[in-house]
PDB file of N, CA and C in Angstrom:
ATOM      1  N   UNK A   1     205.762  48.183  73.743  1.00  0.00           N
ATOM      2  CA  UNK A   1     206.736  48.104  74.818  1.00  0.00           C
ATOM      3  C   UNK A   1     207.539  46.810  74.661  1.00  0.00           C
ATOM      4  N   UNK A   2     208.911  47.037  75.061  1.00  0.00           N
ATOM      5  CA  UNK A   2     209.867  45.542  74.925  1.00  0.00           C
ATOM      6  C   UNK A   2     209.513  44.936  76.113  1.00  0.00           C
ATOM      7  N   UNK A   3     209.136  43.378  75.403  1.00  0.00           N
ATOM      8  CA  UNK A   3     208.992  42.679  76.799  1.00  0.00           C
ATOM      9  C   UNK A   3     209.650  42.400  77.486  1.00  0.00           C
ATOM     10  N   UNK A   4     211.297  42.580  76.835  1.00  0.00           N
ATOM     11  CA  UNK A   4     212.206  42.302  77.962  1.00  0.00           C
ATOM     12  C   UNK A   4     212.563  43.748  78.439  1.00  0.00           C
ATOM     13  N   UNK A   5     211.993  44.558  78.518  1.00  0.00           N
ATOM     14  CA  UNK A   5     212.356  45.985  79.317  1.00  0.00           C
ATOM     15  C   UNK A   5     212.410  46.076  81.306  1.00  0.00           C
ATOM     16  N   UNK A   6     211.525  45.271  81.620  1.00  0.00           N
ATOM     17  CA  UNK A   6     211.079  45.502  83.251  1.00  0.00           C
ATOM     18  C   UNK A   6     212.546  44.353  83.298  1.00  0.00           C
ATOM     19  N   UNK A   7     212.908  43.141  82.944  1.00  0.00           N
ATOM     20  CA  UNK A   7     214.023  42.006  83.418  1.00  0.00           C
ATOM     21  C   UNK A   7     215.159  43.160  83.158  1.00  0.00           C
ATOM     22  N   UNK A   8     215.412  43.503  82.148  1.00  0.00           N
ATOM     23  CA  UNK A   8     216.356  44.714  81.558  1.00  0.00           C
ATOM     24  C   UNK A   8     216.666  45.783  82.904  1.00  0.00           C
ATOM     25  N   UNK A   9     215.546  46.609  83.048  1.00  0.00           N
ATOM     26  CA  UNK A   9     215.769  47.611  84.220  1.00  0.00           C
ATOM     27  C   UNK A   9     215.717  46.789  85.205  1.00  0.00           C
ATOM     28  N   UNK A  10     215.266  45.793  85.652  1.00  0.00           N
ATOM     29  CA  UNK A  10     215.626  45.170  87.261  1.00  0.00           C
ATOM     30  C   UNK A  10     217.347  45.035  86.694  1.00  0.00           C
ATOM     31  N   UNK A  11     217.549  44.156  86.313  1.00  0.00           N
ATOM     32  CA  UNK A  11     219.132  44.041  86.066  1.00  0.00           C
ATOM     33  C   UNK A  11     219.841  44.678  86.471  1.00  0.00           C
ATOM     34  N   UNK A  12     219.652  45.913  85.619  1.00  0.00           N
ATOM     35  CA  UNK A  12     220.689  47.234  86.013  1.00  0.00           C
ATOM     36  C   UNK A  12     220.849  47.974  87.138  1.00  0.00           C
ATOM     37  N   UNK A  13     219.490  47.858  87.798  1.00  0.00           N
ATOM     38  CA  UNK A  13     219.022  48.640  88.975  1.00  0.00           C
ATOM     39  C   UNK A  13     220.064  46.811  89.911  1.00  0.00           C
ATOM     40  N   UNK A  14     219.709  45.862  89.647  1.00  0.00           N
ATOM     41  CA  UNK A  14     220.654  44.887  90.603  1.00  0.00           C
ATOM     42  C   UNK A  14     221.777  45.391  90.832  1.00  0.00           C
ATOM     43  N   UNK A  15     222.861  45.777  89.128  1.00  0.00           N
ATOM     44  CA  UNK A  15     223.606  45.766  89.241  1.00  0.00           C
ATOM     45  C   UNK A  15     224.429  47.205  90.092  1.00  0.00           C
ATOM     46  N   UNK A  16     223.722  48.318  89.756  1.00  0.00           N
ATOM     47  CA  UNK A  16     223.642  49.613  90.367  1.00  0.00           C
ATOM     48  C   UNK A  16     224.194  49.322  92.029  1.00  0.00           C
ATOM     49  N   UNK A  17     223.113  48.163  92.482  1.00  0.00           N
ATOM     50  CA  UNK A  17     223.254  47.988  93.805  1.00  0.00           C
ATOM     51  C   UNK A  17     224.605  47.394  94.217  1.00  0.00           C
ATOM     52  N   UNK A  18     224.280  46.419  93.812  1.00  0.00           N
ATOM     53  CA  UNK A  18     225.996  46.138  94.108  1.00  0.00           C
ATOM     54  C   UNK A  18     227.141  46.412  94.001  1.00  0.00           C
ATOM     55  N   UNK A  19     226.825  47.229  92.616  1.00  0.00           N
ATOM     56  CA  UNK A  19     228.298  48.112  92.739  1.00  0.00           C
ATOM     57  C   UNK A  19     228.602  49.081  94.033  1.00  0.00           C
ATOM     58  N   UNK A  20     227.549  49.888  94.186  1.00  0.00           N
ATOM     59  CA  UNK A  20     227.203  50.821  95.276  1.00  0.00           C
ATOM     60  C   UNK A  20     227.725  49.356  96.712  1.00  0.00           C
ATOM     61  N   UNK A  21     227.062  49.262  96.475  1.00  0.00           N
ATOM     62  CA  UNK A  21     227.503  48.145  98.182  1.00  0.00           C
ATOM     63  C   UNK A  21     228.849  47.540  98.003  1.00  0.00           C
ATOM     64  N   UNK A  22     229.832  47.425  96.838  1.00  0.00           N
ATOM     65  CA  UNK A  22     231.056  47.225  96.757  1.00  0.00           C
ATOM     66  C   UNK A  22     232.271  48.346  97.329  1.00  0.00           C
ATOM     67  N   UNK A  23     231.482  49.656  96.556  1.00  0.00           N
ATOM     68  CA  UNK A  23     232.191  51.009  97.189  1.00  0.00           C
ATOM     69  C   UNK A  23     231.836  51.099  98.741  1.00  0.00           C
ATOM     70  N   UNK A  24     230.751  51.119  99.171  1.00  0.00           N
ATOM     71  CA  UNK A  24     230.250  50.957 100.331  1.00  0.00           C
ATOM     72  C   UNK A  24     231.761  50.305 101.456  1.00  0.00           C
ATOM     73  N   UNK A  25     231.267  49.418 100.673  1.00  0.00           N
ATOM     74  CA  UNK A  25     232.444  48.011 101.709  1.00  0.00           C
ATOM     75  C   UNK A  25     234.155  48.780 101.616  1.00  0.00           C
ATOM     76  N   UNK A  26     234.474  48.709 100.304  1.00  0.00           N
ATOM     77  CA  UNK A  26     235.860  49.671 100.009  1.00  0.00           C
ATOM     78  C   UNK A  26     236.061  50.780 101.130  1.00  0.00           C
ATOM     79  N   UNK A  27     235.229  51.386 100.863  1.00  0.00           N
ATOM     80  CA  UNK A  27     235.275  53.189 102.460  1.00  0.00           C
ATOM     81  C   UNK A  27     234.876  52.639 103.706  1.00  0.00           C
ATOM     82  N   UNK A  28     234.455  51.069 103.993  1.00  0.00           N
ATOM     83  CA  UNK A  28     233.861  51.045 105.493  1.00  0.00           C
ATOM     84  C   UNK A  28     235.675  50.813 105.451  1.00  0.00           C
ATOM     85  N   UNK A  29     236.272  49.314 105.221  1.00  0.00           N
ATOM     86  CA  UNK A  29     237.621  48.860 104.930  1.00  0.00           C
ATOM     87  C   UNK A  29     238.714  49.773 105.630  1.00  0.00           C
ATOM     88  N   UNK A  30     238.385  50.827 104.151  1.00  0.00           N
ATOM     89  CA  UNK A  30     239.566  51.662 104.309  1.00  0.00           C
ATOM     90  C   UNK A  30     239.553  52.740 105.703  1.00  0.00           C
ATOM     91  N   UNK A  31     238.434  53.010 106.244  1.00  0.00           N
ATOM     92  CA  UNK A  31     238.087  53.926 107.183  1.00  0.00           C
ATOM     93  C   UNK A  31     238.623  53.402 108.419  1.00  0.00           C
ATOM     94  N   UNK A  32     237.847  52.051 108.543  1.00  0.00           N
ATOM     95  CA  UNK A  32     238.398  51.387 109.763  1.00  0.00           C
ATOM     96  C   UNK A  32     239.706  50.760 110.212  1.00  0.00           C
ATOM     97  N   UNK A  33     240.214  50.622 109.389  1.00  0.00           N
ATOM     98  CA  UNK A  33     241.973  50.194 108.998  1.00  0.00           C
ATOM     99  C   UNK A  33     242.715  51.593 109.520  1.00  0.00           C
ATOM    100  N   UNK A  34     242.354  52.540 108.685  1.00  0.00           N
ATOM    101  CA  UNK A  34     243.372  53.604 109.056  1.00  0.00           C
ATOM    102  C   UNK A  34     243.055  54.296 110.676  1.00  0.00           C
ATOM    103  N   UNK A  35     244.077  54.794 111.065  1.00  0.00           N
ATOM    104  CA  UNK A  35     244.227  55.381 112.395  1.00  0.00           C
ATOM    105  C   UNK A  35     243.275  56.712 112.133  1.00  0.00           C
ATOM    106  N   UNK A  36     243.050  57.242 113.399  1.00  0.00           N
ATOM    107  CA  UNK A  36     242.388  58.427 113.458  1.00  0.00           C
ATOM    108  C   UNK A  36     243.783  59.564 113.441  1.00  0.00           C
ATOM    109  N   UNK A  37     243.548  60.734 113.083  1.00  0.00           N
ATOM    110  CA  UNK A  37     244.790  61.767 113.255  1.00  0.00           C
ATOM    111  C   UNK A  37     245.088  61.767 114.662  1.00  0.00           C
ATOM    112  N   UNK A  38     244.156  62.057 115.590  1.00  0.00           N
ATOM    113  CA  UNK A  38     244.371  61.569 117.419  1.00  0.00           C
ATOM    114  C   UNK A  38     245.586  60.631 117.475  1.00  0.00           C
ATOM    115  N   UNK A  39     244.830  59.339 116.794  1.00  0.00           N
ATOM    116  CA  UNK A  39     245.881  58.048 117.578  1.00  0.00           C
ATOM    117  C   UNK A  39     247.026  58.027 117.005  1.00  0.00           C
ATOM    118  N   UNK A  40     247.234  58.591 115.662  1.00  0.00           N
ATOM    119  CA  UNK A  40     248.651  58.942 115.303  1.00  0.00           C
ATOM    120  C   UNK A  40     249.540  59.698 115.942  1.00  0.00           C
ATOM    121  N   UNK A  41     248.673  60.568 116.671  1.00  0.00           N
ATOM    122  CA  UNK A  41     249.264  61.569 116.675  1.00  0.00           C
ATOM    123  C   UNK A  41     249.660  61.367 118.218  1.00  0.00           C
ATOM    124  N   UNK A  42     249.275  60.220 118.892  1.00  0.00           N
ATOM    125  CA  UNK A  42     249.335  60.097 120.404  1.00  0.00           C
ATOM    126  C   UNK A  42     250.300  58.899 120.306  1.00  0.00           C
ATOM    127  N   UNK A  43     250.440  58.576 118.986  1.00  0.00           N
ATOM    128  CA  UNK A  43     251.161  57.347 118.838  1.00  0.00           C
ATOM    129  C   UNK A  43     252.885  57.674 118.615  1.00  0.00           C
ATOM    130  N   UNK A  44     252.582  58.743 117.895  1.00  0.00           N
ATOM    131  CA  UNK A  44     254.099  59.425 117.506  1.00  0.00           C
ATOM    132  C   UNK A  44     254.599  59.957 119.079  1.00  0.00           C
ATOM    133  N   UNK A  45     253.860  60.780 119.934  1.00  0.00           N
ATOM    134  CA  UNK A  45     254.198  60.721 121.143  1.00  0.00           C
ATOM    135  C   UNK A  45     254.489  59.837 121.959  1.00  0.00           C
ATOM    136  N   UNK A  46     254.006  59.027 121.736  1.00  0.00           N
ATOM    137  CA  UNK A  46     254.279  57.416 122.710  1.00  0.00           C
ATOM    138  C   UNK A  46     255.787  57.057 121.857  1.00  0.00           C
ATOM    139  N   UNK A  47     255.958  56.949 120.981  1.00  0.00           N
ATOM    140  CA  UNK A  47     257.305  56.464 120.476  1.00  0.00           C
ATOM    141  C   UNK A  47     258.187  57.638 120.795  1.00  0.00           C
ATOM    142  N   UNK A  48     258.283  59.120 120.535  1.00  0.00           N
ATOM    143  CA  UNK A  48     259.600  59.789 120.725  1.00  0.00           C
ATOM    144  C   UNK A  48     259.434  59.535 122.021  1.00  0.00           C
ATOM    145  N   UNK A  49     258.290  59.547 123.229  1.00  0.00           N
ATOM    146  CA  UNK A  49     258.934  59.375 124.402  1.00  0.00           C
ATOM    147  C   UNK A  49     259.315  58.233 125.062  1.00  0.00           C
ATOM    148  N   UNK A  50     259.029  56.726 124.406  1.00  0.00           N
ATOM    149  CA  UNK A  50     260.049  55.898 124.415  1.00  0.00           C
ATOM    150  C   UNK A  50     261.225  55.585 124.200  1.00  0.00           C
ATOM    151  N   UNK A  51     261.589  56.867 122.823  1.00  0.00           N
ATOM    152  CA  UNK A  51     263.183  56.392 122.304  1.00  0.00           C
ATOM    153  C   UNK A  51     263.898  57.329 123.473  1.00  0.00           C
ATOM    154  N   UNK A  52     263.199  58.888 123.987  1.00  0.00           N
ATOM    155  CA  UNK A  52     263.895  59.649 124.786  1.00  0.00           C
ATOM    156  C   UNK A  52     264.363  58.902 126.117  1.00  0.00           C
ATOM    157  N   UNK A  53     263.072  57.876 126.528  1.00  0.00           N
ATOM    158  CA  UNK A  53     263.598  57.363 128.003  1.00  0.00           C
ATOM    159  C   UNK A  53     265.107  56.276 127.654  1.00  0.00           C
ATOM    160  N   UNK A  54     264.910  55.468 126.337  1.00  0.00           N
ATOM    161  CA  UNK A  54     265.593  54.545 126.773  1.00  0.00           C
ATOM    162  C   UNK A  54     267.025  55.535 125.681  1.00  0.00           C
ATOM    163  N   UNK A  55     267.176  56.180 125.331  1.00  0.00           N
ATOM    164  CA  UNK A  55     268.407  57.163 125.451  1.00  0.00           C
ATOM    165  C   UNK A  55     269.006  57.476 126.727  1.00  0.00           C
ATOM    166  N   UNK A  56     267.857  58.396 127.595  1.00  0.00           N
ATOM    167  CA  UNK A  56     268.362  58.750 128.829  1.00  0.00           C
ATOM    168  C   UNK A  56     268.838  57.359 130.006  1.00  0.00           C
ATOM    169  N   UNK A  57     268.258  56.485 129.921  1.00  0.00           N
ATOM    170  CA  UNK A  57     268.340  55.309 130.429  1.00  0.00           C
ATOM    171  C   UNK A  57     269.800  54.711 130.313  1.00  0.00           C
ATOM    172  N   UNK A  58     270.338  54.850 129.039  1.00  0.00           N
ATOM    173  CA  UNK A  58     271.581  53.725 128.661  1.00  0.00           C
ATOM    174  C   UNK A  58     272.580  54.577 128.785  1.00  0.00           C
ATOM    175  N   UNK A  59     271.958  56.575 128.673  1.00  0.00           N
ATOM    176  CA  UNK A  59     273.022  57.136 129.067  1.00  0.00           C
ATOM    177  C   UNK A  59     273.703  57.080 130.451  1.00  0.00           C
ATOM    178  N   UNK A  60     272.493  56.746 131.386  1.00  0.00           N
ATOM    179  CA  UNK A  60     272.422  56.986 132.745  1.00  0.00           C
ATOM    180  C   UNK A  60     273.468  55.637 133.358  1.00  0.00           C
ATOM    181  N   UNK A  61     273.507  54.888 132.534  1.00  0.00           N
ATOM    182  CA  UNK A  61     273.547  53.164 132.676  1.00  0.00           C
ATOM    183  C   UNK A  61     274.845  53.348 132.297  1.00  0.00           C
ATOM    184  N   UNK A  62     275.772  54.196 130.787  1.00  0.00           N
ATOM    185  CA  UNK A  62     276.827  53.661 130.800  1.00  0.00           C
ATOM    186  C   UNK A  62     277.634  54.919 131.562  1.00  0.00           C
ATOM    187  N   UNK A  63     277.243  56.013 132.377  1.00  0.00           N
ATOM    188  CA  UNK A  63     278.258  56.452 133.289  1.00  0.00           C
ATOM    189  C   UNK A  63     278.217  55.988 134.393  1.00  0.00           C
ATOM    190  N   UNK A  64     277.430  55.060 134.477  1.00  0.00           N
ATOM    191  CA  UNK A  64     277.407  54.158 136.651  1.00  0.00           C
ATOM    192  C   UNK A  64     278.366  53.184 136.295  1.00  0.00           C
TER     193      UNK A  64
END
C-alpha cells in the first residue's frame, strides 16, 4: 500500500468539499438576489399603476 494514499484521499475528499460548498454558496447568492416570479410580477403592477396615475394626474392638471 502507498503510504501516501490515506494524505492523498483526505486531500481530494478536502478538496471535493469545498468545491461543493463553493457551488453551494454560488445558488444560495444567486437565489437570494433574484426576485421571486410573485414580486416581479407585483412589481411590474406597482409600476404600470404608477405611470397610469401620474398620466391621469398631469392630464387632469393640464386641463384645470
Amino acid at each position: 500500500m502507498d503510504p501516501y494514499l490515506p494524505e492523498t484521499m483526505a486531500a481530494e475528499r478536502r478538496r471535493d468539499l469545498l468545491a461543493e460548498a463553493a457551488r453551494r454558496r454560488l445558488v444560495a447568492v444567486a437565489t437570494c438576489c433574484r426576485g421571486s416570479a410573485l414580486g416581479r410580477s407585483v412589481s411590474r403592477v406597482r409600476d404600470a399603476w404608477a405611470a397610469r396615475s401620474a398620466r391621469r394626474g398631469a392630464a387632469c392638471c393640464a386641463t384645470a
